[in-house]
N, C-alpha and C. Protein backbone atom coordinates (compact mmCIF):
# COMPACT_ATOMS: atom_id res chain seq x y z
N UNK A 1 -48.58 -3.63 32.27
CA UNK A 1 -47.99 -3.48 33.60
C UNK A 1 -46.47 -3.35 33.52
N UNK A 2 -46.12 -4.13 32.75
CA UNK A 2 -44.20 -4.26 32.52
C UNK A 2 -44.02 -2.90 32.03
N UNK A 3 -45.02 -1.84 31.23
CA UNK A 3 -44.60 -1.01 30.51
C UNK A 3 -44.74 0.29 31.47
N UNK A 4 -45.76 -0.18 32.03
CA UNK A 4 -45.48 0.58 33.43
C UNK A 4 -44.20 1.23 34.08
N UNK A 5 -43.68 -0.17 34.36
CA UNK A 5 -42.78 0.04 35.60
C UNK A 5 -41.67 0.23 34.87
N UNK A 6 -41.64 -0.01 33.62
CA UNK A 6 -40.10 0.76 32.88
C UNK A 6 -40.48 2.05 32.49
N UNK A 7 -41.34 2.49 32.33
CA UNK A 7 -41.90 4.15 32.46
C UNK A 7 -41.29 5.02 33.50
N UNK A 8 -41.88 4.40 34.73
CA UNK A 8 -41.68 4.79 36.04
C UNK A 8 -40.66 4.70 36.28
N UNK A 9 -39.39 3.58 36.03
CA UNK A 9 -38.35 3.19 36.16
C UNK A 9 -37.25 4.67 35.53
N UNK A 10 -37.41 5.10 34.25
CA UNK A 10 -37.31 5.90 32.90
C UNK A 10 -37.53 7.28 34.00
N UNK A 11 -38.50 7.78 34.42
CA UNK A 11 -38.99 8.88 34.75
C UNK A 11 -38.10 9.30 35.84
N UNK A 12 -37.68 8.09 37.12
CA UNK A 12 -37.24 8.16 38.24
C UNK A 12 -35.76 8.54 37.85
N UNK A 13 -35.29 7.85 37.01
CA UNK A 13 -34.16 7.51 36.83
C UNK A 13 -33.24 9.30 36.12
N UNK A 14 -34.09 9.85 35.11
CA UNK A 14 -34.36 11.15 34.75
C UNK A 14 -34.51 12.33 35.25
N UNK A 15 -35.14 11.83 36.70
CA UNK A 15 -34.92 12.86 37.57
C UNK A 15 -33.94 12.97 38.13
N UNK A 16 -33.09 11.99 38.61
CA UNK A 16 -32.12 11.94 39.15
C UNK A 16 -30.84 12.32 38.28
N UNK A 17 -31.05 12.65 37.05
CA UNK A 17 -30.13 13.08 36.28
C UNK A 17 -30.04 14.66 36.53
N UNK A 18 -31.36 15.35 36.50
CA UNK A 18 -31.91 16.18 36.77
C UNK A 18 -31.38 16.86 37.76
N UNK A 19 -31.33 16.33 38.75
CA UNK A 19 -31.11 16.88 40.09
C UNK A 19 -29.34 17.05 40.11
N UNK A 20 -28.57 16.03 39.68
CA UNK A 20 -26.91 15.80 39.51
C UNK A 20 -26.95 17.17 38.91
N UNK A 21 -27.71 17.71 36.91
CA UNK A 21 -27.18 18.72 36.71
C UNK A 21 -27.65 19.68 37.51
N UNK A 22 -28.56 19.95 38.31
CA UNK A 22 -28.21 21.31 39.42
C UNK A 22 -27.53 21.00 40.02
N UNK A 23 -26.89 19.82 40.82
CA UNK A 23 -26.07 20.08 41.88
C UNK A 23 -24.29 20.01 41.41
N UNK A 24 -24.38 19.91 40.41
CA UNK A 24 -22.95 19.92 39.58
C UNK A 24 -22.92 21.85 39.35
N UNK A 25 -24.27 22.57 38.73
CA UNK A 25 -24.46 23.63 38.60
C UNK A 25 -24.10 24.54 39.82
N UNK A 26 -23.84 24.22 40.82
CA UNK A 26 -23.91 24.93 41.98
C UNK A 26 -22.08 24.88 42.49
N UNK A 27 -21.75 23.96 42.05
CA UNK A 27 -20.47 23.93 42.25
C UNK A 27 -19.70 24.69 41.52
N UNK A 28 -18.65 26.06 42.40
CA UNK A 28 -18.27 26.77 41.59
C UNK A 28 -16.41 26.42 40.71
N UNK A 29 -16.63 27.00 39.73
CA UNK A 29 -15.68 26.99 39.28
C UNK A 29 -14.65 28.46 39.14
N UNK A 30 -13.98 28.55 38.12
CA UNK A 30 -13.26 29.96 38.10
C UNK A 30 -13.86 30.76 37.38
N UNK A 31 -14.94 30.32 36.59
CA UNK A 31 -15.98 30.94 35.45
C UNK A 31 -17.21 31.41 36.46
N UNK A 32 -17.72 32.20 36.01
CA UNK A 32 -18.98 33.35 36.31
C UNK A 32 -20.03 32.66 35.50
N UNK A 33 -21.22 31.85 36.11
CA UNK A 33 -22.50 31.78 35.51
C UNK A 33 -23.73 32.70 36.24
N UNK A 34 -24.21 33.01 35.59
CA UNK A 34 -25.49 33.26 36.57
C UNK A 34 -26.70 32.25 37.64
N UNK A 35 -26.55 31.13 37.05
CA UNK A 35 -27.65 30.16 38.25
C UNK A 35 -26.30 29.75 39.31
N UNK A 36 -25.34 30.10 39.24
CA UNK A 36 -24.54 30.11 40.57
C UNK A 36 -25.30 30.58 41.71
N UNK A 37 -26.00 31.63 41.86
CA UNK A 37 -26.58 32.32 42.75
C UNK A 37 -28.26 31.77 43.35
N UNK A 38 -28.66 30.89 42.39
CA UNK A 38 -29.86 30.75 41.93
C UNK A 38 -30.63 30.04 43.80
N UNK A 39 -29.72 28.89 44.03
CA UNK A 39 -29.53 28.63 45.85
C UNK A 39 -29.95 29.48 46.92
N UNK A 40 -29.26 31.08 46.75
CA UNK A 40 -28.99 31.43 47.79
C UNK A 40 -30.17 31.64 48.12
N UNK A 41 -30.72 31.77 49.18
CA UNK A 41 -31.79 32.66 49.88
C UNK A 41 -31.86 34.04 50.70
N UNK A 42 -31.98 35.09 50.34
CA UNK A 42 -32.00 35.93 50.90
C UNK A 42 -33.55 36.15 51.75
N UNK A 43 -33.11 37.58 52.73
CA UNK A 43 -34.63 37.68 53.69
C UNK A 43 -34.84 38.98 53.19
N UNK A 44 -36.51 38.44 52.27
CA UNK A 44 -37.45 39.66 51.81
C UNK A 44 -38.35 40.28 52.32
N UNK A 45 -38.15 40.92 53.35
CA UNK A 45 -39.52 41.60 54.24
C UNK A 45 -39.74 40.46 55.14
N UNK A 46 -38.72 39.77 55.58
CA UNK A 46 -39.21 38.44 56.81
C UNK A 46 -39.79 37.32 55.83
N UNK A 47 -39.54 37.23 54.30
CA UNK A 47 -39.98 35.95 53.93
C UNK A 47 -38.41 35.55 53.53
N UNK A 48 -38.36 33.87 53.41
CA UNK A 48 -37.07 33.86 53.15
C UNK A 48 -37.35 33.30 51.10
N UNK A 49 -36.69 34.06 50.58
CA UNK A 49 -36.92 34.15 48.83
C UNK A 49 -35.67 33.95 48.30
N UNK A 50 -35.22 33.58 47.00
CA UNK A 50 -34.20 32.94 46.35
C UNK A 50 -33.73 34.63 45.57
N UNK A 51 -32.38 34.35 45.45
CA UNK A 51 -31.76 35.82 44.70
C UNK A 51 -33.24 36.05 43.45
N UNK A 52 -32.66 35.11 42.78
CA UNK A 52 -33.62 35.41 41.64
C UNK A 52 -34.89 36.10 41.82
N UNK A 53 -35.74 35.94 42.54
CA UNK A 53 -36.94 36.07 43.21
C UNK A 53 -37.08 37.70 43.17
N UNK A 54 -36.28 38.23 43.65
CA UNK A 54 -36.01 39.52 44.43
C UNK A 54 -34.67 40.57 43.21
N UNK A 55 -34.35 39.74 42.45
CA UNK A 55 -33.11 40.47 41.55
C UNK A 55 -32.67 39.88 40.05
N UNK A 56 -32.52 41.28 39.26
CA UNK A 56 -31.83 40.69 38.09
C UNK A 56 -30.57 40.31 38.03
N UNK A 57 -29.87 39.00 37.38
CA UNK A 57 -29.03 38.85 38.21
C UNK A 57 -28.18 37.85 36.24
N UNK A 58 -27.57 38.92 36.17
CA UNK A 58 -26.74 38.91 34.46
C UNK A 58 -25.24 39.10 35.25
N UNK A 59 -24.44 38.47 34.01
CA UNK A 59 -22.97 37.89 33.58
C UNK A 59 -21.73 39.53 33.11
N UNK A 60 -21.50 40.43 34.29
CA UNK A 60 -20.44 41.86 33.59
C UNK A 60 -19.39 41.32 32.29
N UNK A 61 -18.59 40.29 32.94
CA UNK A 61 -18.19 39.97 32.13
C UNK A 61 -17.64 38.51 32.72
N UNK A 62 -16.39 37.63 32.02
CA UNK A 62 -16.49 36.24 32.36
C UNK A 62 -16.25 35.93 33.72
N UNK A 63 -15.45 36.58 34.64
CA UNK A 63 -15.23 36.88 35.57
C UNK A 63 -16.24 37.37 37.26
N UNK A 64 -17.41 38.02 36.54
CA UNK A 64 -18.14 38.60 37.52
C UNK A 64 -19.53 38.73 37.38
N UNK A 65 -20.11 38.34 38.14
CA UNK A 65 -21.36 38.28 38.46
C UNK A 65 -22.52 39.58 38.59
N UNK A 66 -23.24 40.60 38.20
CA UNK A 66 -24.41 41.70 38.54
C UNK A 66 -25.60 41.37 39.04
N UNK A 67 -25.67 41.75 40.41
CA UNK A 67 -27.03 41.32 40.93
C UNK A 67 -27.65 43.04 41.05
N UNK A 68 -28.74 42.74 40.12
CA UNK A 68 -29.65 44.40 40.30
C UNK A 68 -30.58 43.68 40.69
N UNK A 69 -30.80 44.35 42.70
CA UNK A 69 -31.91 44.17 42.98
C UNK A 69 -33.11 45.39 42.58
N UNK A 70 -34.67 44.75 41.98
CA UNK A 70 -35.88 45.63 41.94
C UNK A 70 -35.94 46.05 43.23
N UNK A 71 -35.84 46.19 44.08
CA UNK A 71 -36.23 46.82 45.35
C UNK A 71 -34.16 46.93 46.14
N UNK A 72 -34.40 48.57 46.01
CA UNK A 72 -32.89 49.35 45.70
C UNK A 72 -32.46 48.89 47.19
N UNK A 73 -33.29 48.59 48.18
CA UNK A 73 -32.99 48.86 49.85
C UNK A 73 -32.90 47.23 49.92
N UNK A 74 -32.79 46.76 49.32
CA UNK A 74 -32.03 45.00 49.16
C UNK A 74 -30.89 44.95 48.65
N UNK A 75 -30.46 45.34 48.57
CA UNK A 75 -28.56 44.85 48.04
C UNK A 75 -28.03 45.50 49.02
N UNK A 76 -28.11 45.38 50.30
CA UNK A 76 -27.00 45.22 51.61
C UNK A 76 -27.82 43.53 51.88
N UNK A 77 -28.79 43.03 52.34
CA UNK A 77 -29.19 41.98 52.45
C UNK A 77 -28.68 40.68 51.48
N UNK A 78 -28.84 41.54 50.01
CA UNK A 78 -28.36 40.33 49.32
C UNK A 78 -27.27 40.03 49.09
N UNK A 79 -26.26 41.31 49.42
CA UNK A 79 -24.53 40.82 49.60
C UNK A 79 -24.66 40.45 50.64
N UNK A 80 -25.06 40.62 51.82
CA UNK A 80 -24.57 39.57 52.69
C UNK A 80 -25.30 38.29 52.74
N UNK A 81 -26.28 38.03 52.19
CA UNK A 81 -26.82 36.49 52.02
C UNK A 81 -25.29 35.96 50.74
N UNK A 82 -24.75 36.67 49.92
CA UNK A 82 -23.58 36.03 49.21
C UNK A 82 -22.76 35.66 49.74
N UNK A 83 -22.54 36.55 50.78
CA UNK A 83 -21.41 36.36 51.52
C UNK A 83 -21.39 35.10 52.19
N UNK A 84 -22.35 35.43 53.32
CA UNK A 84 -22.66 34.08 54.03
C UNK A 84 -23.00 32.88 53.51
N UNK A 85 -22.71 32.70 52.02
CA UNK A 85 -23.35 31.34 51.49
C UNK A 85 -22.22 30.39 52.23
N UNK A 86 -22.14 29.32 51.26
CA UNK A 86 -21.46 28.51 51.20
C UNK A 86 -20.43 28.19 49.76
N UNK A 87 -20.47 29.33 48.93
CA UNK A 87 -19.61 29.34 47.99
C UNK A 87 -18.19 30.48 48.35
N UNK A 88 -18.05 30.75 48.78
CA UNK A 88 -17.01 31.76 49.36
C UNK A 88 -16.75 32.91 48.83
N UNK A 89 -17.87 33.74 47.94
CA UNK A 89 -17.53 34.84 47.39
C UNK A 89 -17.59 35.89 48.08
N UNK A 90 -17.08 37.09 47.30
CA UNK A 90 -17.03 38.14 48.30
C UNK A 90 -17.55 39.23 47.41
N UNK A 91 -18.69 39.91 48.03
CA UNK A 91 -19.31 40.57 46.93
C UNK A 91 -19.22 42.18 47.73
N UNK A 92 -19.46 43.10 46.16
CA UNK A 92 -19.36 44.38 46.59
C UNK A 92 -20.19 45.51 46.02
N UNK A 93 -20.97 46.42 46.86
CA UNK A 93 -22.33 46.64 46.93
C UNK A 93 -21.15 48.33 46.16
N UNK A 94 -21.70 48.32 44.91
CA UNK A 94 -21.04 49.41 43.85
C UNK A 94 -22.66 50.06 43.11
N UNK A 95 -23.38 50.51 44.40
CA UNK A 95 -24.61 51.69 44.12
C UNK A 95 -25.59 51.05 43.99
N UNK A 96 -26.34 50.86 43.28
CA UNK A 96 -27.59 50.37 43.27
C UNK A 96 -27.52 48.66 42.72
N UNK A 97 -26.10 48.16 42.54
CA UNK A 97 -25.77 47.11 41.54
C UNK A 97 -24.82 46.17 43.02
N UNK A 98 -24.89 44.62 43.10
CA UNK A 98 -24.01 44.05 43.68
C UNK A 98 -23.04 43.42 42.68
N UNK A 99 -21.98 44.07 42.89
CA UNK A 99 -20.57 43.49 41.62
C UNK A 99 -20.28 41.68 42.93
N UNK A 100 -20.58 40.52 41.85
CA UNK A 100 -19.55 39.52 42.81
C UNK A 100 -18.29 38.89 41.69
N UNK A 101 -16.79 38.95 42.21
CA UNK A 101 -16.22 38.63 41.25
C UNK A 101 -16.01 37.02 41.76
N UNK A 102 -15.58 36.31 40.61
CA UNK A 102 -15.28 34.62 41.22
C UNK A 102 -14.06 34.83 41.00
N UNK A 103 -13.33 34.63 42.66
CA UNK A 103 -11.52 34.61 42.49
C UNK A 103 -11.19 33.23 41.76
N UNK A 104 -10.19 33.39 41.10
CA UNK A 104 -9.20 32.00 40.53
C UNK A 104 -9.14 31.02 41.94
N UNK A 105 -9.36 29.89 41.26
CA UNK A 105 -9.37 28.67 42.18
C UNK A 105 -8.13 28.27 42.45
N UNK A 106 -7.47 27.91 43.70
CA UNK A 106 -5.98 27.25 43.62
C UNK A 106 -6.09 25.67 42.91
N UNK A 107 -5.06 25.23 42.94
CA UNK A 107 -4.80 23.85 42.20
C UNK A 107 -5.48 22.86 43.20
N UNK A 108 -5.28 23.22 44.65
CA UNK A 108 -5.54 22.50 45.94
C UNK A 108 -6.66 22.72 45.73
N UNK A 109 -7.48 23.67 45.78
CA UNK A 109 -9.42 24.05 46.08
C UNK A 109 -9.86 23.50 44.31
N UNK A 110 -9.10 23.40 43.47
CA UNK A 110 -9.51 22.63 42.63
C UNK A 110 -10.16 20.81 42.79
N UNK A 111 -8.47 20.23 42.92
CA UNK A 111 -8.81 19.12 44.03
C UNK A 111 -9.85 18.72 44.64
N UNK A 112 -10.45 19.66 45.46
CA UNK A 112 -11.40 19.60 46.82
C UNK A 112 -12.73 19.65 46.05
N UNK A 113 -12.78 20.39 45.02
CA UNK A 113 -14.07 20.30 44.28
C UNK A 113 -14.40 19.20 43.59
N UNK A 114 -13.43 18.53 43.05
CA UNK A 114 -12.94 17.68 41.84
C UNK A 114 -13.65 16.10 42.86
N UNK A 115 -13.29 16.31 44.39
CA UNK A 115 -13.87 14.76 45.36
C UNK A 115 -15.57 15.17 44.99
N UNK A 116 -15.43 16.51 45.34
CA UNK A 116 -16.84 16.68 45.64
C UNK A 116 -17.63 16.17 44.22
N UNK A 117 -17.01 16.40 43.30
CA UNK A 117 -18.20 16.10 42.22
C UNK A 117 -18.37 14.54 41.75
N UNK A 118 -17.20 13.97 42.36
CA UNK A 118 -16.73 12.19 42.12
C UNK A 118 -17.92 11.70 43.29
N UNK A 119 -18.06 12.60 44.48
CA UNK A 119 -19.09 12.20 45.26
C UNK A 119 -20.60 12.23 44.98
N UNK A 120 -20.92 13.62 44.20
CA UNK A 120 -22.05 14.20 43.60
C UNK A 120 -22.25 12.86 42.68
N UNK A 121 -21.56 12.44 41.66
CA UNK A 121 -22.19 11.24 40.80
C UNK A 121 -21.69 10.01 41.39
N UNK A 122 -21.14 9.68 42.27
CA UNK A 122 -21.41 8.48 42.93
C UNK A 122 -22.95 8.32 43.46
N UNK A 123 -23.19 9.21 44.23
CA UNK A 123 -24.57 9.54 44.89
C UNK A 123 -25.88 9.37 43.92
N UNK A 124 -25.43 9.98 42.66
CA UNK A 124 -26.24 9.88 41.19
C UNK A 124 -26.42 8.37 41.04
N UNK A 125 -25.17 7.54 40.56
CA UNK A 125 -25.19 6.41 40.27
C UNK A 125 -26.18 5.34 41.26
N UNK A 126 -25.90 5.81 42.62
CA UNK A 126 -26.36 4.79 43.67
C UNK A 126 -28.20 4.84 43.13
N UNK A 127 -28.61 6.12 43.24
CA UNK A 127 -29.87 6.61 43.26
C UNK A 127 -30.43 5.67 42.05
N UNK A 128 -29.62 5.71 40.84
CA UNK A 128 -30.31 5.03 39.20
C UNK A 128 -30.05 3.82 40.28
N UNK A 129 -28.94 2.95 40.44
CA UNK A 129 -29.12 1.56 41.02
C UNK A 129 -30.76 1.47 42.00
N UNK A 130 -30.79 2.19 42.46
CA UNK A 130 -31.62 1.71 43.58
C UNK A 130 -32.89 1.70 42.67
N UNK A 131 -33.53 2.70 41.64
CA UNK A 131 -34.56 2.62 40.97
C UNK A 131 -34.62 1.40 40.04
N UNK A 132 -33.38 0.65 39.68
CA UNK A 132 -33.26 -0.56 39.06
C UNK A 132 -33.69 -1.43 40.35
N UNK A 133 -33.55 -1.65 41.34
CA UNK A 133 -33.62 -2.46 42.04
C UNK A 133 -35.33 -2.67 42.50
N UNK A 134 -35.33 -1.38 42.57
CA UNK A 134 -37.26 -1.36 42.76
C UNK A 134 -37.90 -2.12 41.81
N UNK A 135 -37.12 -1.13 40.10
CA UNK A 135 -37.97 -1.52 39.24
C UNK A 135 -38.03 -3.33 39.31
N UNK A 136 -36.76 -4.32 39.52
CA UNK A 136 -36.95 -5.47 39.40
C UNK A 136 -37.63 -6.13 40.60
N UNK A 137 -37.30 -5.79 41.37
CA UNK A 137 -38.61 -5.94 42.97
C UNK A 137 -39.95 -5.89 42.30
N UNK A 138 -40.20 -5.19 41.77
CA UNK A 138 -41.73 -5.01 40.97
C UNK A 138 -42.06 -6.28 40.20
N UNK A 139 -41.04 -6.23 39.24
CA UNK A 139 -41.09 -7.05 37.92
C UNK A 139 -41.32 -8.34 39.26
N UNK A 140 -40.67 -8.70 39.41
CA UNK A 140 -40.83 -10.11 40.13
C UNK A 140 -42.27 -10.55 41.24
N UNK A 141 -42.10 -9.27 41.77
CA UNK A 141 -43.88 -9.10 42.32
C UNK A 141 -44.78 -9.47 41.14
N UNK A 142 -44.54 -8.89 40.25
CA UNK A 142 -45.99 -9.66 39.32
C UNK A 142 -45.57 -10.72 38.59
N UNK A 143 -44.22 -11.34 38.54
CA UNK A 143 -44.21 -12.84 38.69
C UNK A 143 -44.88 -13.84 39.68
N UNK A 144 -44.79 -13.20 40.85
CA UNK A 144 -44.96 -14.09 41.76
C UNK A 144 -47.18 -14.05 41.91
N UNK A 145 -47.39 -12.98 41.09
CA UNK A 145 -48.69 -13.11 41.14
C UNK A 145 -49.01 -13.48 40.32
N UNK A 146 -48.22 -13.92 39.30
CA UNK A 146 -48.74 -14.50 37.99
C UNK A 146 -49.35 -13.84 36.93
N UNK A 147 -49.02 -12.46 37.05
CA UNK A 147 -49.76 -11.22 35.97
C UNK A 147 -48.85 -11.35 34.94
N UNK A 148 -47.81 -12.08 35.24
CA UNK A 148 -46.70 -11.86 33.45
C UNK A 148 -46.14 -12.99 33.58
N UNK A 149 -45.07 -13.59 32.50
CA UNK A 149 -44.97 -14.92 31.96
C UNK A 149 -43.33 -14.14 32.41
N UNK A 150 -42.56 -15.58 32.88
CA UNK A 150 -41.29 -15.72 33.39
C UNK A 150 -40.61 -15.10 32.39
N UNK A 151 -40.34 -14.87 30.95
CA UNK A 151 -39.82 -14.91 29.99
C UNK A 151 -40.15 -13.46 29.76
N UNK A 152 -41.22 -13.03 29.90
CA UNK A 152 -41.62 -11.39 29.62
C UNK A 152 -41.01 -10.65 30.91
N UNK A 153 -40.75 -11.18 32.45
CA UNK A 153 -39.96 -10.47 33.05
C UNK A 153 -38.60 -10.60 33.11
N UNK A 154 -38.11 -11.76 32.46
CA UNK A 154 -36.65 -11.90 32.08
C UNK A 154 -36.09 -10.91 31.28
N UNK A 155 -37.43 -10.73 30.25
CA UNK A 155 -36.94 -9.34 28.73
C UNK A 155 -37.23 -8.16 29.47
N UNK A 156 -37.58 -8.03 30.58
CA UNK A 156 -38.16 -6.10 31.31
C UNK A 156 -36.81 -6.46 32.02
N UNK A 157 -36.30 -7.17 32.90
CA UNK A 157 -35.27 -6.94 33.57
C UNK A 157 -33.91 -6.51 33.01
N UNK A 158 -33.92 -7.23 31.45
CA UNK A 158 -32.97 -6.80 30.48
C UNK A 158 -33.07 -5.54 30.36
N UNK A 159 -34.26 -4.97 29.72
CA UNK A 159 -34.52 -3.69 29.33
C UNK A 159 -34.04 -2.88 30.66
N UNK A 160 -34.43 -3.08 31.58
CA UNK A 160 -34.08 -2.51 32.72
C UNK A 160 -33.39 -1.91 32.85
N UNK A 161 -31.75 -3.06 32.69
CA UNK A 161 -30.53 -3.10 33.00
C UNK A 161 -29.86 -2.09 31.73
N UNK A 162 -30.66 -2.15 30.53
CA UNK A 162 -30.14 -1.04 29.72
C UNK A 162 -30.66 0.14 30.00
N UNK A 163 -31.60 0.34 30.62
CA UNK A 163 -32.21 1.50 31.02
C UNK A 163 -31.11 2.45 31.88
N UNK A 164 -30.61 1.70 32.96
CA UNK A 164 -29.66 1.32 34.37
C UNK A 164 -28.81 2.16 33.18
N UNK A 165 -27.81 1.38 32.81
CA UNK A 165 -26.42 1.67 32.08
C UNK A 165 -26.24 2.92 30.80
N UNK A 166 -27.86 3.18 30.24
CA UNK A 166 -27.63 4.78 29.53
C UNK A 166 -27.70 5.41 30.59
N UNK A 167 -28.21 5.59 31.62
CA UNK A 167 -28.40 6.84 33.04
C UNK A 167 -26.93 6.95 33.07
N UNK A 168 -26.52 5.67 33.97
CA UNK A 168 -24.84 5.92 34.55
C UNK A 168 -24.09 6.28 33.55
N UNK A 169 -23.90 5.80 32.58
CA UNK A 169 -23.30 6.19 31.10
C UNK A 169 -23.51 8.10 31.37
N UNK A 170 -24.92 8.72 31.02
CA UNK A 170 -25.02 10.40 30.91
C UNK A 170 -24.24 10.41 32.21
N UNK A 171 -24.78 10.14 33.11
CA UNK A 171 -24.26 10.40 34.81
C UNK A 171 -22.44 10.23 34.69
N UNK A 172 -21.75 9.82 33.95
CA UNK A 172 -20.13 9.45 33.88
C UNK A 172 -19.82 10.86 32.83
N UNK A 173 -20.51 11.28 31.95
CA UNK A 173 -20.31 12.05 30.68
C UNK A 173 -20.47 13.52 31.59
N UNK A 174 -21.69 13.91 32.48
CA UNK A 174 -21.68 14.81 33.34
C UNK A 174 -20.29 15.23 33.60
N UNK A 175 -20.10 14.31 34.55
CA UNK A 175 -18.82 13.79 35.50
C UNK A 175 -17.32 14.76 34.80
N UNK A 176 -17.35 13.83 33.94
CA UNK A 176 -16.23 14.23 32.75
C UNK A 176 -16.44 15.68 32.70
N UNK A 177 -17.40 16.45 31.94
CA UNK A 177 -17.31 17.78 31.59
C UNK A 177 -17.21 18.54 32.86
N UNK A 178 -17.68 18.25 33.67
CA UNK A 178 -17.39 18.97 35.00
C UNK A 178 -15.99 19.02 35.24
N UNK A 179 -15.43 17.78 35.79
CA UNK A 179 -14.04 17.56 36.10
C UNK A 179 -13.08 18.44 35.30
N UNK A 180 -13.16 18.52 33.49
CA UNK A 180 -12.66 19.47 32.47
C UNK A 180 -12.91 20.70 32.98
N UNK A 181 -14.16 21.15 33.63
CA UNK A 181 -14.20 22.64 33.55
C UNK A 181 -13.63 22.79 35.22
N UNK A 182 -13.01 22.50 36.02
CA UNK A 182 -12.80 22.50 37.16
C UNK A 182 -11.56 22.91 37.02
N UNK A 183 -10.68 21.93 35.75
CA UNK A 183 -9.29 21.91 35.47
C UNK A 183 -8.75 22.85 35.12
N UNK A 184 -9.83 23.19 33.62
CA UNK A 184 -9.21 24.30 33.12
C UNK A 184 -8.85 25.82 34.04
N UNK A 185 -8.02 26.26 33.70
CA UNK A 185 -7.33 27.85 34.03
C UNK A 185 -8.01 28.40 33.45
């Protein structure tokens, strides 16, 4: 049962790492990736479908983004689903190909990204706390039923707490490389 709930504890905790690197992934920088786009949703025949879904979507060069949509009468739709995101690019429909370039970030819109991602793994951190908190809510539930010996949930709560502190530990290391690539020019 203890091995259980540090499983579960392990799994939860993993996802939530999971989820930080997409949402760190989505935050743009002055560099051109391709799952930048990966979010958006464009409208495919009245369904609503993800770029990818609907387009090949490769790196021109470090700077700029190529979205080749398979279906040629979609790239007015899918520049303006770019447009209208929430990343602020400005894309430009050059024939059968959408060119998007990523302008240079100011020092200020650097900044502004830089809260956002201190917020992104705060949010991370809270999430591992709270799965520690379950997991020991648990542990103590089957103290109180008498399925485990005081001493065997004293050693899971330990384990726990190291469980807890490698997450936030990756979750701080995230943090860091992000913040670096935000900085750099």
């Amino acid at each position: 049962m203890i091995a259980d709930v540090k499983k579960t504890a392990d799994q939860k905790m993993r996802k939530t790492l999971e989820t930080l690197k997409s949402d760190l992934g989505r935050i743009r920088t002055g560099r051109a990736h391709a799952g930048l786009l990966d979010h958006i949703i464009v409208d495919y025949y009245g369904t609503p479908t993800p770029i990818p879904q609907v387009a090949n979507v490769t790196l021109i060069d470090a700077r700029t983004i190529g979205v080749s949509p398979w279906d040629k009468k979609m790239a007015g739709a899918i520049e303006k689903a770019i447009r209208n995101s929430d990343l602020g690019l400005n894309p430009a429909t050059m024939g059968e190909t959408v060119r998007v370039p990523m302008p240079s970030l100011t020092e200020e819109r650097r900044k502004e990204l830089i809260k956002v991602v201190r917020h992104e793994g705060e949010n991370a951190r809270v999430a591992v706390r709270n799965v520690r908190r379950d997991a020991n809510n648990h542990l103590k539930e089957l103290l109180k039923q008498k399925k485990v010996a005081e001493d065997e949930e004293r050693k899971a709560q330990d384990e726990v707490q190291k469980l807890t502190d490698r997450h936030i530990a990756e979750i701080d290391k995230q943090l860091q490389q992000k913040e670096t690539e935000l900085m750099a020019i």
